[in-house]
C-alpha atoms as a PDB file:
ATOM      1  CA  UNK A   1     115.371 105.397 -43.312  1.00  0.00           C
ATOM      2  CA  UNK A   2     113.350 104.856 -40.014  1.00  0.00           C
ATOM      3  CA  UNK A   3     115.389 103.986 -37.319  1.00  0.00           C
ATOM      4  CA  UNK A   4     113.985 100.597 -35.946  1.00  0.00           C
ATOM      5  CA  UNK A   5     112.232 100.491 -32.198  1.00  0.00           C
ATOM      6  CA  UNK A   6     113.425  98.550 -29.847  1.00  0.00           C
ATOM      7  CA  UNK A   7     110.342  96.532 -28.421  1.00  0.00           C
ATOM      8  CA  UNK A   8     111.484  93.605 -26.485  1.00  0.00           C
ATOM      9  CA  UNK A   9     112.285  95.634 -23.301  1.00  0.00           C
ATOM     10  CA  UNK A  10     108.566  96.959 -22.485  1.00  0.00           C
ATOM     11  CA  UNK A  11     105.828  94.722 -21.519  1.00  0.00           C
ATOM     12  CA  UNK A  12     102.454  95.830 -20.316  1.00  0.00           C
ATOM     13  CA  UNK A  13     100.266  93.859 -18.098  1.00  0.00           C
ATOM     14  CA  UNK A  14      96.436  94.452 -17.419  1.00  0.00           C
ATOM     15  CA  UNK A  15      95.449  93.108 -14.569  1.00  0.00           C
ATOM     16  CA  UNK A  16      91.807  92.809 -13.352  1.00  0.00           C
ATOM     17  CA  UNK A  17      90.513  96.296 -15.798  1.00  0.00           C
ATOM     18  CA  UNK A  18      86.926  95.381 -16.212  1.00  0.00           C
ATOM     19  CA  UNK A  19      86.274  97.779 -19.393  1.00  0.00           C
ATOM     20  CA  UNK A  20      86.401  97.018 -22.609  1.00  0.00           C
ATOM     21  CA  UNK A  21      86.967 100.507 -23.643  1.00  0.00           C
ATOM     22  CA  UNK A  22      89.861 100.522 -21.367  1.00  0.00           C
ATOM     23  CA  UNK A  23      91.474  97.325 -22.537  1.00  0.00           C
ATOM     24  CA  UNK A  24      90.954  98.705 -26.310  1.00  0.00           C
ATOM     25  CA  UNK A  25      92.513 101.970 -25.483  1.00  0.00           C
ATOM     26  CA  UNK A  26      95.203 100.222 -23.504  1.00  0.00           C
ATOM     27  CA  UNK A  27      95.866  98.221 -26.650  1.00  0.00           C
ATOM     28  CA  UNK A  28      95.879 100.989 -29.158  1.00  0.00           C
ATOM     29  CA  UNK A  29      98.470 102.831 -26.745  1.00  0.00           C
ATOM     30  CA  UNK A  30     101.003  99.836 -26.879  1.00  0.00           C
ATOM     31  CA  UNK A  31     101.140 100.008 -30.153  1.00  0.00           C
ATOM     32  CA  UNK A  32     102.073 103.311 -30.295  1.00  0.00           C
ATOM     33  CA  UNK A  33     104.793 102.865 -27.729  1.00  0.00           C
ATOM     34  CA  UNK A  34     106.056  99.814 -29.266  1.00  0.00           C
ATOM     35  CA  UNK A  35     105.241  97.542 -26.495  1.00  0.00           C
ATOM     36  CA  UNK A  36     106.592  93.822 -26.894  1.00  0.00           C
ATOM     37  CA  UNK A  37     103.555  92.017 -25.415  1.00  0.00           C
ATOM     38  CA  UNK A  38     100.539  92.741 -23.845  1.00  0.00           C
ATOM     39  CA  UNK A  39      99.229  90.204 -20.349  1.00  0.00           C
ATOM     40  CA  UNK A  40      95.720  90.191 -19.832  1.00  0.00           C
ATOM     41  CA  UNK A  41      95.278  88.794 -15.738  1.00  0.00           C
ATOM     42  CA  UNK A  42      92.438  88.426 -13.763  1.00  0.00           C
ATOM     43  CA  UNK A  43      89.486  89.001 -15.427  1.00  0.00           C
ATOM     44  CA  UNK A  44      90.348  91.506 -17.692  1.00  0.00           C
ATOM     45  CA  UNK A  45      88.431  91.096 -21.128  1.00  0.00           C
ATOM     46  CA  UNK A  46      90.720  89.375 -24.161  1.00  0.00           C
ATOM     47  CA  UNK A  47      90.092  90.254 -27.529  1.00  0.00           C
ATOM     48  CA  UNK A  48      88.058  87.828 -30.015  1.00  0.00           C
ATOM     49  CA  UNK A  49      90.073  85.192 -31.976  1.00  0.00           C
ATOM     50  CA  UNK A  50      90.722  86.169 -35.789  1.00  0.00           C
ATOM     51  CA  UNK A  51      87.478  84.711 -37.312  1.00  0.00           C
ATOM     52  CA  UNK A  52      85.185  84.504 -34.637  1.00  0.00           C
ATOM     53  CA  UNK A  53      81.559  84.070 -35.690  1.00  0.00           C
ATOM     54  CA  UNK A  54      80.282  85.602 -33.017  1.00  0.00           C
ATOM     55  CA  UNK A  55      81.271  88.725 -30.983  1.00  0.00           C
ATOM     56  CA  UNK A  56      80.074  89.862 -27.753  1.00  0.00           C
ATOM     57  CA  UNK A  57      79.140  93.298 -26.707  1.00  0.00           C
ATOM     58  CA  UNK A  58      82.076  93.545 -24.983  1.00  0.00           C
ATOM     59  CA  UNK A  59      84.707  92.255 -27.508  1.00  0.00           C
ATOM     60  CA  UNK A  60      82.817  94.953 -30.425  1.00  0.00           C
ATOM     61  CA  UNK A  61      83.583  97.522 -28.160  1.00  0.00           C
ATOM     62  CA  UNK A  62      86.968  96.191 -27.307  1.00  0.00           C
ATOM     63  CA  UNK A  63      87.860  95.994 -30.955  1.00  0.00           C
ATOM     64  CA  UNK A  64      86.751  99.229 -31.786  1.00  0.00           C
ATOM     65  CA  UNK A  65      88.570 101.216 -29.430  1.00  0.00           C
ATOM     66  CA  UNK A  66      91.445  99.558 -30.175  1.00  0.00           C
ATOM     67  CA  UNK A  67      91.084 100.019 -34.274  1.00  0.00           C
ATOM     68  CA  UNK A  68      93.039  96.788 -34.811  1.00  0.00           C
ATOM     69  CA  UNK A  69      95.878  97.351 -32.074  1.00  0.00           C
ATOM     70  CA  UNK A  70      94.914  93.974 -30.552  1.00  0.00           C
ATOM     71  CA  UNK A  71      95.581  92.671 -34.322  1.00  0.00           C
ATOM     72  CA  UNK A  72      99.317  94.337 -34.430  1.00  0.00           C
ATOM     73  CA  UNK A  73     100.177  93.583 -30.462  1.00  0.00           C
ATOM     74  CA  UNK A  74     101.201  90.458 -29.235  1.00  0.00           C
ATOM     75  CA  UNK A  75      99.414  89.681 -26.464  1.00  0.00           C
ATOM     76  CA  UNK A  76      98.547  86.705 -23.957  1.00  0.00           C
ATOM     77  CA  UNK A  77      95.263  85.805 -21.599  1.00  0.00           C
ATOM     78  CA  UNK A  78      97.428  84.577 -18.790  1.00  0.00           C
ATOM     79  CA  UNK A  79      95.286  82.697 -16.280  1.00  0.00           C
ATOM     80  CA  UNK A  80      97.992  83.323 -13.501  1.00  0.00           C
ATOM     81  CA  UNK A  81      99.511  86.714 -12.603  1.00  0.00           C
ATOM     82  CA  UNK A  82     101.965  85.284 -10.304  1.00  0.00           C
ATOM     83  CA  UNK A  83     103.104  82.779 -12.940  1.00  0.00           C
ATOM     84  CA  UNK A  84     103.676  85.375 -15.247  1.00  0.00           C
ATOM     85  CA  UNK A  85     105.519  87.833 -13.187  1.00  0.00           C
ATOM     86  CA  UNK A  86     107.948  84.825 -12.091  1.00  0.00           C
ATOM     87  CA  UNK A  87     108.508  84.046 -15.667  1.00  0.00           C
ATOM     88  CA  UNK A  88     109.211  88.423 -16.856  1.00  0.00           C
ATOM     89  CA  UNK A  89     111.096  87.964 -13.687  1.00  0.00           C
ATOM     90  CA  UNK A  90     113.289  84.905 -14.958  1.00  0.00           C
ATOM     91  CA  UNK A  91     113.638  87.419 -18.549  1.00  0.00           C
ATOM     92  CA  UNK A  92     115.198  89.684 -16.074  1.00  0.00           C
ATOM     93  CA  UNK A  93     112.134  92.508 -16.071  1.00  0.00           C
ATOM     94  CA  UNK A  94     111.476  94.527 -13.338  1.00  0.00           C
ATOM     95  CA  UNK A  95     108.134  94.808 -12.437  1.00  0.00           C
ATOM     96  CA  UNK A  96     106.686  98.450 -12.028  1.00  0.00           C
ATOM     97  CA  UNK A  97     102.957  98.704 -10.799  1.00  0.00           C
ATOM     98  CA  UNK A  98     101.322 102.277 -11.533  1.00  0.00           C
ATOM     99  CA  UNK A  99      99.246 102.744  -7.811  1.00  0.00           C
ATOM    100  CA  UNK A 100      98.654 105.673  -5.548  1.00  0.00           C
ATOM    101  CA  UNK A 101     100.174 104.325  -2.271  1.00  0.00           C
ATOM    102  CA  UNK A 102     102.925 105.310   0.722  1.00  0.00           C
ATOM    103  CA  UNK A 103     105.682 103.463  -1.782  1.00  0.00           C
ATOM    104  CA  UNK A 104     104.995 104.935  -4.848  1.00  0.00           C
ATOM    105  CA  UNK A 105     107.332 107.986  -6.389  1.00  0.00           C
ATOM    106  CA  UNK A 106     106.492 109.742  -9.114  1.00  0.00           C
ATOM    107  CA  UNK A 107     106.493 108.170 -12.392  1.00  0.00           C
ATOM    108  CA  UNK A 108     108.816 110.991 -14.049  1.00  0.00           C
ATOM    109  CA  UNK A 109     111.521 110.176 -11.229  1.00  0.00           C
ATOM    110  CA  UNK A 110     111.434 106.226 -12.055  1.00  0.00           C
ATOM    111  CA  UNK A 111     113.969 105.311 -14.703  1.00  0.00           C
ATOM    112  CA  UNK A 112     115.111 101.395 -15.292  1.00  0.00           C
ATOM    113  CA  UNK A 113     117.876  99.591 -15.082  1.00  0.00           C
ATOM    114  CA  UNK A 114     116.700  96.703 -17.028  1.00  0.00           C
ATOM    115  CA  UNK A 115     113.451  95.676 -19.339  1.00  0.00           C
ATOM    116  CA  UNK A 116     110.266  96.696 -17.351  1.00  0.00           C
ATOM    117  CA  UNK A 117     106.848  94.963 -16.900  1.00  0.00           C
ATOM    118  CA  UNK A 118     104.122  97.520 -15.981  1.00  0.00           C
ATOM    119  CA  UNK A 119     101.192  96.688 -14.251  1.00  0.00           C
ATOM    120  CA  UNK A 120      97.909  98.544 -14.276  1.00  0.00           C
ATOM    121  CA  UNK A 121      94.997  97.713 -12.384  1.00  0.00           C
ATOM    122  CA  UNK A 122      90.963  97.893 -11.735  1.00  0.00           C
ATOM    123  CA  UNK A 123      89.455 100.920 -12.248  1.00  0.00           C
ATOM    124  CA  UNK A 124      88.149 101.118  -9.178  1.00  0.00           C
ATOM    125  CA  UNK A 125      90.702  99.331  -6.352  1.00  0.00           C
ATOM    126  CA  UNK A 126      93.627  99.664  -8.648  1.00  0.00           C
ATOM    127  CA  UNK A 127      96.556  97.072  -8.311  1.00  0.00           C
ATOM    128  CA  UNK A 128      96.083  94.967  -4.880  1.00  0.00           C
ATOM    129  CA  UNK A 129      98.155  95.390  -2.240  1.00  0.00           C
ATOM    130  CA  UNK A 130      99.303  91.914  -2.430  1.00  0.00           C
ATOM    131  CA  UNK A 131     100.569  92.337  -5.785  1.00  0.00           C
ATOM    132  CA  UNK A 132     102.633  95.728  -5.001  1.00  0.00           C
ATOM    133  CA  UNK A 133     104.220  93.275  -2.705  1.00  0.00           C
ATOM    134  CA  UNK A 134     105.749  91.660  -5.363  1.00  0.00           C
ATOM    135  CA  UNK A 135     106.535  94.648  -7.480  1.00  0.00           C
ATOM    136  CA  UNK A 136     110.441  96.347  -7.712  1.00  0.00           C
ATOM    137  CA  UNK A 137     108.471  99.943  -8.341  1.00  0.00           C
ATOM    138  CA  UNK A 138     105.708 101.479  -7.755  1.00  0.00           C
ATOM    139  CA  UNK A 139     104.748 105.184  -9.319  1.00  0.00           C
ATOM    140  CA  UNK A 140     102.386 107.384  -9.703  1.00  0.00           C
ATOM    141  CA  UNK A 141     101.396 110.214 -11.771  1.00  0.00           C
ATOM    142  CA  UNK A 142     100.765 113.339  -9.355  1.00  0.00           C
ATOM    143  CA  UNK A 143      97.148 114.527  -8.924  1.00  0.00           C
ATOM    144  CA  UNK A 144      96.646 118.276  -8.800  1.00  0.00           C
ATOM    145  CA  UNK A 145      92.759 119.166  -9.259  1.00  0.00           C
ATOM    146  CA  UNK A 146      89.702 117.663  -7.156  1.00  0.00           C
ATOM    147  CA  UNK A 147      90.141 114.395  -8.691  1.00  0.00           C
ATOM    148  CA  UNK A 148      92.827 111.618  -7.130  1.00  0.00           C
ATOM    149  CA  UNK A 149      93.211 109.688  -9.682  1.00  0.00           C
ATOM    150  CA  UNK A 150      92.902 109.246 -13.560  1.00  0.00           C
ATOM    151  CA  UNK A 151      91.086 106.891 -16.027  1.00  0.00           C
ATOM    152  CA  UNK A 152      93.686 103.389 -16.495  1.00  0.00           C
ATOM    153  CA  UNK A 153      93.997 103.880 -19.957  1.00  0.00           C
ATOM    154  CA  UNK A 154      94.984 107.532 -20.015  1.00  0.00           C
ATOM    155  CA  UNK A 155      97.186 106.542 -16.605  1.00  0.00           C
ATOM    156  CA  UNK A 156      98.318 103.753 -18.112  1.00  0.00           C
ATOM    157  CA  UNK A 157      99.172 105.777 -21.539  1.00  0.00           C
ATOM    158  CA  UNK A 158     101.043 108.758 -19.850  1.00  0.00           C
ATOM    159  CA  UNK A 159     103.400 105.820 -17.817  1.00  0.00           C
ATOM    160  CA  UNK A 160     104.182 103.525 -20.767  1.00  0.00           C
ATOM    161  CA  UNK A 161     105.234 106.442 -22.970  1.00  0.00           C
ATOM    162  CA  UNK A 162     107.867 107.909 -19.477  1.00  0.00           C
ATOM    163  CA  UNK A 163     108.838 104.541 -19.620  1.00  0.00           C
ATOM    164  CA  UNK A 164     109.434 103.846 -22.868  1.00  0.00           C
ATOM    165  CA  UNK A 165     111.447 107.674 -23.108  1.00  0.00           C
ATOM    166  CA  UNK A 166     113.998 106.737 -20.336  1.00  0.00           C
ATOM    167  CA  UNK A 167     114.485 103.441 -21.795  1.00  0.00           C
ATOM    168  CA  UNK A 168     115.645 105.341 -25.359  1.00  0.00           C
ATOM    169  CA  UNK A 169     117.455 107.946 -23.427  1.00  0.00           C
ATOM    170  CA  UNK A 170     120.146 105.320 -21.905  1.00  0.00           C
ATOM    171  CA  UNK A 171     120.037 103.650 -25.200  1.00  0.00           C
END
């Protein structure tokens, strides 16, 4: 017998990623960590409706990086970040941005209280310093190499599954 996940505590919101390789990936890994519901802000790309006649180039490459994730994940186009967070806020979530920046601590230091949005941003920029204004958290994975930063989906990947470990170690 399987024990059954707990998913209604995790929720991952993608805010502004322009690629749909990203957002596919992104997908596929909130599935694995049993997130409740996926936000797609800004102008980050939405998967196609079941049945669409037509798909873009975008949405093909979408779906098949995400091999069906986007099927098995709820998820939401949410035309306004700030509505959203004020709504995870009223479900008591904290909200946890993963950006490089003098607040953040690293991610394997950051352990919840309570149910936890996380926020991942552009590819480029990141999350927006107006939004880590309005964020509880802020962490970051440590760079050690030439490089300061990773891809959002691999960052993104590494943070949700921390996350989702700390929330199953308090139970």
């Amino acid at each position: 017998m399987t024990r059954k996940r707990k998913t209604e505590a995790l929720v991952l919101i993608i805010h502004n990623v322009r690629s749909a390789h990203n957002v596919g990936a992104l997908f596929r890994t909130a599935d694995g960590t049993g997130v409740a519901q996926v936000f797609l802000t800004g102008y980050t790309l939405a998967p196609s409706r079941e049945g669409a006649f037509f798909l873009t180039a975008a949405e093909k490459a979408l779906q098949k990086t995400a091999l069906g994730a986007e099927k098995s994940v709820s998820w939401k186009k949410s035309a306004s970040l700030r509505n959203t967070l004020a709504a995870l806020r009223k479900e008591k979530f904290a909200v946890v941005a993963l950006e490089q920046c003098e607040r953040s601590i690293d991610y394997r230091k950051y352990a919840s209280k309570s149910s936890v949005a996380l926020i991942v941003g552009n590819e480029i920029r990141g999350v927006d310093a107006k939004i880590l204004k309005q964020c509880d958290a802020i962490i970051e994975i440590p760079m050690h190499g030439k490089k300061n930063s990773l891809n959002v989906s691999v960052a993104g990947g590494i943070a949700l599954y921390q996350i989702k470990g700390t929330m199953e170690e308090r139970g």
